[in-house]
C-alpha atoms as a PDB file:
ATOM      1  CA  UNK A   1       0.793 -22.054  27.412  1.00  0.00           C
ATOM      2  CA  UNK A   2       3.143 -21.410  30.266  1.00  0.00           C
ATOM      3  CA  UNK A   3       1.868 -18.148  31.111  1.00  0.00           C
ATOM      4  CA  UNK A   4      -1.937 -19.767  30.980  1.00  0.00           C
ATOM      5  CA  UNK A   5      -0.574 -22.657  33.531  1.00  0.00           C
ATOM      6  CA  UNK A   6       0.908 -19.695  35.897  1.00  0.00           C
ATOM      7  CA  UNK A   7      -2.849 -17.964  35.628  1.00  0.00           C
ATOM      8  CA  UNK A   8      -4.717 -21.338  36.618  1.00  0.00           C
ATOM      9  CA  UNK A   9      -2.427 -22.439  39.399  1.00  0.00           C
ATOM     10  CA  UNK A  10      -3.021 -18.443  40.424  1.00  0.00           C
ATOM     11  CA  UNK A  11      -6.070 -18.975  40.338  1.00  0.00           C
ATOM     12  CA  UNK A  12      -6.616 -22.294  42.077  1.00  0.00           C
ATOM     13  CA  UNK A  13      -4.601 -21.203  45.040  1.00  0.00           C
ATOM     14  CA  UNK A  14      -6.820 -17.996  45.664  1.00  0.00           C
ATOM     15  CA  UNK A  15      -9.516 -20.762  45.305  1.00  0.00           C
ATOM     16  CA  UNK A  16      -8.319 -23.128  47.571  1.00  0.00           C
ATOM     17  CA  UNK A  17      -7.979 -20.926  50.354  1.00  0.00           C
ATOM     18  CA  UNK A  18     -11.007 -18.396  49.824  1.00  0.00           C
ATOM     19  CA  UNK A  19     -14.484 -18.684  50.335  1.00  0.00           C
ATOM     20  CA  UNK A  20     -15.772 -15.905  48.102  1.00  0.00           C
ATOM     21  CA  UNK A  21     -13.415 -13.726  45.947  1.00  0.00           C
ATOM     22  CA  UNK A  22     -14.417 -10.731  44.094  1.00  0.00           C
ATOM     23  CA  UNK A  23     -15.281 -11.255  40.402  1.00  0.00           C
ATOM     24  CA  UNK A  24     -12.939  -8.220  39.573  1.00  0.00           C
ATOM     25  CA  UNK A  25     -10.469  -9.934  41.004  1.00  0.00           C
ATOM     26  CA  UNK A  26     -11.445 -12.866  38.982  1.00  0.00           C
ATOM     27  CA  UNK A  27     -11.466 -11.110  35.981  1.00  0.00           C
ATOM     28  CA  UNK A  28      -8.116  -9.768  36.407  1.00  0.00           C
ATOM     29  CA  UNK A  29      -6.204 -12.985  37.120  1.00  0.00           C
ATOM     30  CA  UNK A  30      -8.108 -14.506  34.026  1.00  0.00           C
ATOM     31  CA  UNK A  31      -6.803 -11.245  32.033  1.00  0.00           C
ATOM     32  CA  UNK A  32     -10.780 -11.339  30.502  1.00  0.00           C
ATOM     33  CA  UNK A  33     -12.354  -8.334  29.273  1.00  0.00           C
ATOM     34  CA  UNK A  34     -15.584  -7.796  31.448  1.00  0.00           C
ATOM     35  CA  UNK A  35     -18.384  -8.694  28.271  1.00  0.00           C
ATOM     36  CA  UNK A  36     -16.596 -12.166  28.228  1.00  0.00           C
ATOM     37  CA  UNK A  37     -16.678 -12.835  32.331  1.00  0.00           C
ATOM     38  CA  UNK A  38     -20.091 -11.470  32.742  1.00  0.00           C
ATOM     39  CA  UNK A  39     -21.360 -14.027  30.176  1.00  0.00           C
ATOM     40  CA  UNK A  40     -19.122 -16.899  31.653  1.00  0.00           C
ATOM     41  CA  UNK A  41     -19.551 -16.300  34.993  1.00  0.00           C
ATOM     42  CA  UNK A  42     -22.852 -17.267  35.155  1.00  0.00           C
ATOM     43  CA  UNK A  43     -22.119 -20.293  33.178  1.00  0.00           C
ATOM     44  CA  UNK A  44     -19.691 -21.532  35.548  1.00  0.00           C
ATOM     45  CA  UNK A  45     -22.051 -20.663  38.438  1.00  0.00           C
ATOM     46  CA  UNK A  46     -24.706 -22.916  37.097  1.00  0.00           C
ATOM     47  CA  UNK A  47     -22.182 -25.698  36.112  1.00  0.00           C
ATOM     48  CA  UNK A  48     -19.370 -25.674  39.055  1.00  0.00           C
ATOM     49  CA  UNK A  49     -21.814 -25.028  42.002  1.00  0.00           C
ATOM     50  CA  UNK A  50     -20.876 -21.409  42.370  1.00  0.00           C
ATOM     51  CA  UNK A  51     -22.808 -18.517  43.882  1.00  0.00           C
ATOM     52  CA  UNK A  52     -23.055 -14.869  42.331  1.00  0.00           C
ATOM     53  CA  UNK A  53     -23.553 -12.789  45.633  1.00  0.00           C
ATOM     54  CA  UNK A  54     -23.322  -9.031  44.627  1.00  0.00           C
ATOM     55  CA  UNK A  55     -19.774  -8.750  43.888  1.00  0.00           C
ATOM     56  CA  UNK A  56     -18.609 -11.616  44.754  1.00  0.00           C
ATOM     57  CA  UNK A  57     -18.437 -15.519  43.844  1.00  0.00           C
ATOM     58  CA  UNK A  58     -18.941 -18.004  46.558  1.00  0.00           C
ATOM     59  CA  UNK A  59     -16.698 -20.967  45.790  1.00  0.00           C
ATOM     60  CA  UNK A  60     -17.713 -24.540  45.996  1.00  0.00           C
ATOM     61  CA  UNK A  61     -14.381 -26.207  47.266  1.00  0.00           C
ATOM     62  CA  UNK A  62     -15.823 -29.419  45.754  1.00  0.00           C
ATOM     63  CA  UNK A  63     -15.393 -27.973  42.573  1.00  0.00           C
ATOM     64  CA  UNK A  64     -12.506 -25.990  42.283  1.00  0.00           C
ATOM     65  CA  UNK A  65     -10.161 -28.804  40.842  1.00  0.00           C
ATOM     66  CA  UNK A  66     -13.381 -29.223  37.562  1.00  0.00           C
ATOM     67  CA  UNK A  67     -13.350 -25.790  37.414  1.00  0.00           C
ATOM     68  CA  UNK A  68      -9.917 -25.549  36.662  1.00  0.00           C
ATOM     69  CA  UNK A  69      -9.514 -28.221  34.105  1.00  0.00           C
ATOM     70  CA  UNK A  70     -12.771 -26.892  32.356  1.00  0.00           C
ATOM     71  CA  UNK A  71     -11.238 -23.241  32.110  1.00  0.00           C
ATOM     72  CA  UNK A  72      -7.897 -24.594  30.841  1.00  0.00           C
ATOM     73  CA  UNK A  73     -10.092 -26.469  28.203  1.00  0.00           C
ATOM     74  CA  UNK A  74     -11.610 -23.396  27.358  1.00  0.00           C
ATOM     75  CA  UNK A  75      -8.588 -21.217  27.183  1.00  0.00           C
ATOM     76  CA  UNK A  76      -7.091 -23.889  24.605  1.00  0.00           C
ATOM     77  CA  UNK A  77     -10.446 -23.634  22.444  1.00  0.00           C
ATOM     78  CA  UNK A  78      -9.900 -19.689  22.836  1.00  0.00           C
ATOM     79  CA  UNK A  79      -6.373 -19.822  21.934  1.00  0.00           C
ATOM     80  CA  UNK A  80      -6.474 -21.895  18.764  1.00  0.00           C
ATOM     81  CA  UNK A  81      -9.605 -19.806  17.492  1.00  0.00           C
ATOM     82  CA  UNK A  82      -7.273 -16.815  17.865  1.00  0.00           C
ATOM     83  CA  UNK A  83      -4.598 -18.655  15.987  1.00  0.00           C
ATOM     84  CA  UNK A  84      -6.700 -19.601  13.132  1.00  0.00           C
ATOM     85  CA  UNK A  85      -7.993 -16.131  12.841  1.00  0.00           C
ATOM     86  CA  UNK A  86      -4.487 -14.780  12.773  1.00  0.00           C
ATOM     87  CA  UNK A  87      -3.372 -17.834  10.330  1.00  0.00           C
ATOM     88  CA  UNK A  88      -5.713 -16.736   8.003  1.00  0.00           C
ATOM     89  CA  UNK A  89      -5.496 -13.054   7.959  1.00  0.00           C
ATOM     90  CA  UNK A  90      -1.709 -13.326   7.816  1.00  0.00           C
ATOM     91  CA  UNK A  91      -2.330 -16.183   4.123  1.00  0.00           C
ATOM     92  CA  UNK A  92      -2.575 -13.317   1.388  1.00  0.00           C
ATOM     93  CA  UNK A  93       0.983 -11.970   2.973  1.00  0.00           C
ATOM     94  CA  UNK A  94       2.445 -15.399   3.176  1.00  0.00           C
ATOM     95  CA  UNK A  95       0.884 -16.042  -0.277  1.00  0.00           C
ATOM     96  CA  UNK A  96       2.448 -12.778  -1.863  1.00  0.00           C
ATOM     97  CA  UNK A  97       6.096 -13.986  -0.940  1.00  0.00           C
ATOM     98  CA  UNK A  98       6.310 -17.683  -2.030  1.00  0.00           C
ATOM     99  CA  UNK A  99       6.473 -19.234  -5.694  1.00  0.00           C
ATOM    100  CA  UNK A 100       4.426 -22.055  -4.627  1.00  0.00           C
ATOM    101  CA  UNK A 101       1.925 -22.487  -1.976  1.00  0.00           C
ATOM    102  CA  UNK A 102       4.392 -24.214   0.201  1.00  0.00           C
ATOM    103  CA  UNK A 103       8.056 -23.254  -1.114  1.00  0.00           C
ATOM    104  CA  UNK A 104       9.215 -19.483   0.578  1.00  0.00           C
ATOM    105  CA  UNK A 105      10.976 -17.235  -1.421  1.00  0.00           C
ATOM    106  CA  UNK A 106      14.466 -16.600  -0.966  1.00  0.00           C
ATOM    107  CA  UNK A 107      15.358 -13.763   1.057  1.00  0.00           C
ATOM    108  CA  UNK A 108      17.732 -12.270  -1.560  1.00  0.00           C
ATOM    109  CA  UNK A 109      15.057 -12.495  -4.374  1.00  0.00           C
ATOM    110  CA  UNK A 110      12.176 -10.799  -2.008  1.00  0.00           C
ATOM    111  CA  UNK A 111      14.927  -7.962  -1.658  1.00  0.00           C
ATOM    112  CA  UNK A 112      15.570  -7.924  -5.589  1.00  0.00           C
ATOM    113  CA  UNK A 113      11.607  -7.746  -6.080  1.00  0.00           C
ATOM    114  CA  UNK A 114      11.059  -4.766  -3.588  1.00  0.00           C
ATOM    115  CA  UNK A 115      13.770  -3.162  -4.635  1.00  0.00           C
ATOM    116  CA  UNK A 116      12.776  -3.406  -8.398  1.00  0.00           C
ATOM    117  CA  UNK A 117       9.414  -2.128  -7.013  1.00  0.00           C
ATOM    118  CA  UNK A 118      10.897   1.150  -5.710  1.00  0.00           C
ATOM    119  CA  UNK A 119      13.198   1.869  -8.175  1.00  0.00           C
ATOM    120  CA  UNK A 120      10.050   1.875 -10.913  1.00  0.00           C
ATOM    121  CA  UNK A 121       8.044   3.813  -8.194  1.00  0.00           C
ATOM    122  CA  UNK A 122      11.081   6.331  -8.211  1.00  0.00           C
ATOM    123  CA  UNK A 123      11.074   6.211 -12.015  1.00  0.00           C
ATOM    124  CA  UNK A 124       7.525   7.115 -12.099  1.00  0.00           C
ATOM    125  CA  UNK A 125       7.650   9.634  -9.518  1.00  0.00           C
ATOM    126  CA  UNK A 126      10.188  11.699 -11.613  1.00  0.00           C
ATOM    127  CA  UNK A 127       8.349  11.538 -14.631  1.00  0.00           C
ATOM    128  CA  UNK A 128       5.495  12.543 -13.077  1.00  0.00           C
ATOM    129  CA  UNK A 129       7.623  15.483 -11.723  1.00  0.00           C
ATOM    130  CA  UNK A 130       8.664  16.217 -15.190  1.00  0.00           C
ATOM    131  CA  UNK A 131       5.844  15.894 -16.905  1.00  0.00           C
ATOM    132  CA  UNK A 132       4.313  18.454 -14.082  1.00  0.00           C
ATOM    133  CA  UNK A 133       7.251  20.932 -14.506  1.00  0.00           C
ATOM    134  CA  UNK A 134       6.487  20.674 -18.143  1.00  0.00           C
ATOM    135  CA  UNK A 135       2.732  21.848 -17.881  1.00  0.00           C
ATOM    136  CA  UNK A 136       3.754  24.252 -15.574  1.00  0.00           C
ATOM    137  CA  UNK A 137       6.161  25.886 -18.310  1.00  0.00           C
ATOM    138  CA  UNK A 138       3.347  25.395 -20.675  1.00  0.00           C
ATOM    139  CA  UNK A 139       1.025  27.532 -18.639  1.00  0.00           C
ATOM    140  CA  UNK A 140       4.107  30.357 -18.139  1.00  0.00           C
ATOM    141  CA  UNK A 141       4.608  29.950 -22.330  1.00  0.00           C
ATOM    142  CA  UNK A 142       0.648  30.771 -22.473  1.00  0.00           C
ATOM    143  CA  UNK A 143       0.045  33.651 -20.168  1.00  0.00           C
ATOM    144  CA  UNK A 144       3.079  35.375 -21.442  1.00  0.00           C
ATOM    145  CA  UNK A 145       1.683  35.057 -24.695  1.00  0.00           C
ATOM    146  CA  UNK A 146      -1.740  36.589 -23.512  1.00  0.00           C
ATOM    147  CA  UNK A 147       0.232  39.742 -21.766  1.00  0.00           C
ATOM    148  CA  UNK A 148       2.109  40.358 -25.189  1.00  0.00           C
ATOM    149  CA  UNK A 149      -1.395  39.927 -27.424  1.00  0.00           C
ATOM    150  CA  UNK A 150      -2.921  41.727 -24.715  1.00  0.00           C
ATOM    151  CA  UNK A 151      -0.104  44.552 -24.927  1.00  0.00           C
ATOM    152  CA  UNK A 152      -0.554  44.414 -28.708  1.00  0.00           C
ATOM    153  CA  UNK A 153      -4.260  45.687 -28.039  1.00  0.00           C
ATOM    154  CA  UNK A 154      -4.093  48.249 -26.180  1.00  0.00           C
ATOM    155  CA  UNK A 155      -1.550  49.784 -28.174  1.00  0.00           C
ATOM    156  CA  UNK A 156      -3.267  49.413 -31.321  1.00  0.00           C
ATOM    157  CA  UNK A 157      -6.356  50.881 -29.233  1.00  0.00           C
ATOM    158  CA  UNK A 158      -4.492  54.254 -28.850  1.00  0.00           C
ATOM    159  CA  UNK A 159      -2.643  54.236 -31.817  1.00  0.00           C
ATOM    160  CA  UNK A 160      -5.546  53.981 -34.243  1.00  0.00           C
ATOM    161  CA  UNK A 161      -7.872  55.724 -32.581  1.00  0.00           C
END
């Protein structure tokens, strides 16, 4: 929240001492993509007194010090929406790890399980590598087979002819 106090005081001083400031410039100390301004902007024109004029916002000096404490509001709403969607997208990993819903795993028996799951994912991986080298000798068995039958032919072919 520290950094969101040094954007508002920012902010209020360029305020404070401007009559219009450029809504890029706006946008930038707020650190708001432009899809998010644009649609507050004019919300905090209608509400705060402000005036949209081209590129620019006209500041009501009246209502600088509302405007503030509205936007700090706002950012809080913003910022605990973002932390809820984080919270919950991060649950299934938290979930994975701990024996109970509240109790965390021990570090040493997270290690033991991953390293129990590679050493069967090794395992598996070479004997899938031997069962491959095994079909592959199997093939080798059967076309040398199929030259020697195939050898057997042709000389019976010109033997018997």
């Amino acid at each position: 929240m520290s950094t969101d106090k040094a954007i508002f005081e920012k902010l209020k001083k360029v305020l404070n001492v401007s009559v219009k400031i450029k809504m890029d410039q706006m946008r930038d100390i707020l650190k708001m993509d432009q899809t998010t301004f644009n649609d507050k902007i004019i919300e905090w024109a209608e509400e705060f007194g402000f005036i949209i004029d081209g590129d620019y916002v006209n500041v009501n000096k009246e209502s600088v010090e509302d405007f503030i404490n509205a936007l700090d509001a706002q950012f809080e709403v913003w910022e605990k929406q973002e932390s809820d969607r984080i919270g919950k997208a991060l649950e299934p990993t938290i979930k994975r790890y701990s024996v109970k819903e509240t109790e965390v795993l021990d570090v040493n028996e997270v290690y033991n399980q991953n390293a129990i799951k590679d050493t069967i994912e090794e395992e598996y991986d070479e004997s899938d590598k031997s069962q491959k080298l095994e079909r592959k000798k199997g093939r080798i068995q059967m076309i040398f087979l199929l030259v020697i039958m195939l050898t057997m032919f042709v000389f019976m072919f010109f033997v018997f002819r």
